[in-house]
Protein backbone atom coordinates (compact mmCIF):
# COMPACT_ATOMS: atom_id res chain seq x y z
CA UNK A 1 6.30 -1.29 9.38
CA UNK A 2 9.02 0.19 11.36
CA UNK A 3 8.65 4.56 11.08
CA UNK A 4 11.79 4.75 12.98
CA UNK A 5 9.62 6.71 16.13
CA UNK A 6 8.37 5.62 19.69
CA UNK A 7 5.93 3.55 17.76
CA UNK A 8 7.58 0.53 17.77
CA UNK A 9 6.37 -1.29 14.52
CA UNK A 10 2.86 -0.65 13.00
CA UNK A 11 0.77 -3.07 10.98
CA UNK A 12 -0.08 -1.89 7.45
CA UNK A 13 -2.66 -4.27 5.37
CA UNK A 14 -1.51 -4.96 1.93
CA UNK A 15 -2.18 -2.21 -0.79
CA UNK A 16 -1.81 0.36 2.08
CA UNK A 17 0.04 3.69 0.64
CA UNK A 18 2.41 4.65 3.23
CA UNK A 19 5.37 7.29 3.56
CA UNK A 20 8.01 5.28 4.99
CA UNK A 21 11.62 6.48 5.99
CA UNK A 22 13.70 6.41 2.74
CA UNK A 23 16.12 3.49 4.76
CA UNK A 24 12.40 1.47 5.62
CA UNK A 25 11.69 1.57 1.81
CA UNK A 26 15.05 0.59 0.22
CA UNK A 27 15.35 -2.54 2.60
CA UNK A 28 11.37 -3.38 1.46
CA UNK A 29 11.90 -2.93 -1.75
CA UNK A 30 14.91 -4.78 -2.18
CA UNK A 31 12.94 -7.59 0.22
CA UNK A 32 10.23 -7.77 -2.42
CA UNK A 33 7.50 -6.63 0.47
CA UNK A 34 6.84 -2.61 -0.87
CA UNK A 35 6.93 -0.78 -3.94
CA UNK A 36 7.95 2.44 -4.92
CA UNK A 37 5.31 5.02 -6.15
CA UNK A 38 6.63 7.49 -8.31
CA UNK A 39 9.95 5.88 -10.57
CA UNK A 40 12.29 8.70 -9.61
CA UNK A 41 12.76 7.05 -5.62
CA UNK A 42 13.73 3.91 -7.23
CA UNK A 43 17.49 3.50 -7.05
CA UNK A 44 17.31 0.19 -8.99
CA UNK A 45 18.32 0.97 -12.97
CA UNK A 46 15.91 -0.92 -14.22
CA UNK A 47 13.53 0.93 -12.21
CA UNK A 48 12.20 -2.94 -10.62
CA UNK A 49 10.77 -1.43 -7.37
CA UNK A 50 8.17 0.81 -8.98
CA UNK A 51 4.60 -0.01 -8.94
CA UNK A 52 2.95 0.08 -12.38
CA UNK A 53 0.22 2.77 -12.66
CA UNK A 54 -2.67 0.31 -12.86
CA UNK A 55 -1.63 -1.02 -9.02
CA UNK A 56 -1.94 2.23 -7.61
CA UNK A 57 -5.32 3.37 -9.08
CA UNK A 58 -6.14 -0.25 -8.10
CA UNK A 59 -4.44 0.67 -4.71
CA UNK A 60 -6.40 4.21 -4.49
CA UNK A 61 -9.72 2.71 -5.04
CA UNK A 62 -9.51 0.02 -2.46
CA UNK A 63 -8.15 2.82 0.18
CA UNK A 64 -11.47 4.87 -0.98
CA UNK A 65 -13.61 1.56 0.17
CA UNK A 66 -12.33 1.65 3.18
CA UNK A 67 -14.58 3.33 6.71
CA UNK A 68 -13.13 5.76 9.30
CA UNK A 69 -12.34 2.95 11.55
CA UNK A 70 -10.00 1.26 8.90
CA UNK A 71 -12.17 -1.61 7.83
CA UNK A 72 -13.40 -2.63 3.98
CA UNK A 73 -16.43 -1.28 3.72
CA UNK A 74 -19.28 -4.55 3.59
CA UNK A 75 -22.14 -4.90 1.15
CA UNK A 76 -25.37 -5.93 2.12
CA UNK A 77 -26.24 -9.48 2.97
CA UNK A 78 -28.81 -9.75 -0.28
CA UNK A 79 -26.01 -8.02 -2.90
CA UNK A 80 -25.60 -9.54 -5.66
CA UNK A 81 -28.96 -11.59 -5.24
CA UNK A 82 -31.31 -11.15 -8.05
CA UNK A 83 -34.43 -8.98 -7.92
């Protein structure tokens, strides 16, 4: 993801919620590799770019899973095992 700074470009995992650059999100978009959250910063008519609201609570929760150091959070070795 390019921010436009002295950052050069930054990796973001997929379902990351970011604030890009409105430029950075219109060429995304329109490349099929973002989404738009809320319907009014979608310049398409048909309103195409906009994530439907079950992706971003789906999004939201899986941000919420992950630790300080940016990592999904693990379960246990014996999850899911019975007893």
């Amino acid at each position: 993801m390019q921010y436009g700074d002295d950052r050069g470009g930054v990796h973001q995992d997929e379902g990351d919620i970011v604030d890009a650059p409105k430029p950075v999100a219109e060429a995304l978009t329109r490349l099929n590799r973002a989404l738009f959250l809320d319907r009014k910063d979608d310049a398409d008519p048909g309103k195409r770019h906009t994530a439907p609201a079950a992706l971003i609570q789906a999004a939201e929760k899986a941000a919420k899973g992950k630790t300080a150091v940016g990592k999904t959070a693990s379960l246990p070795l014996n999850a899911g095992e019975g007893g």
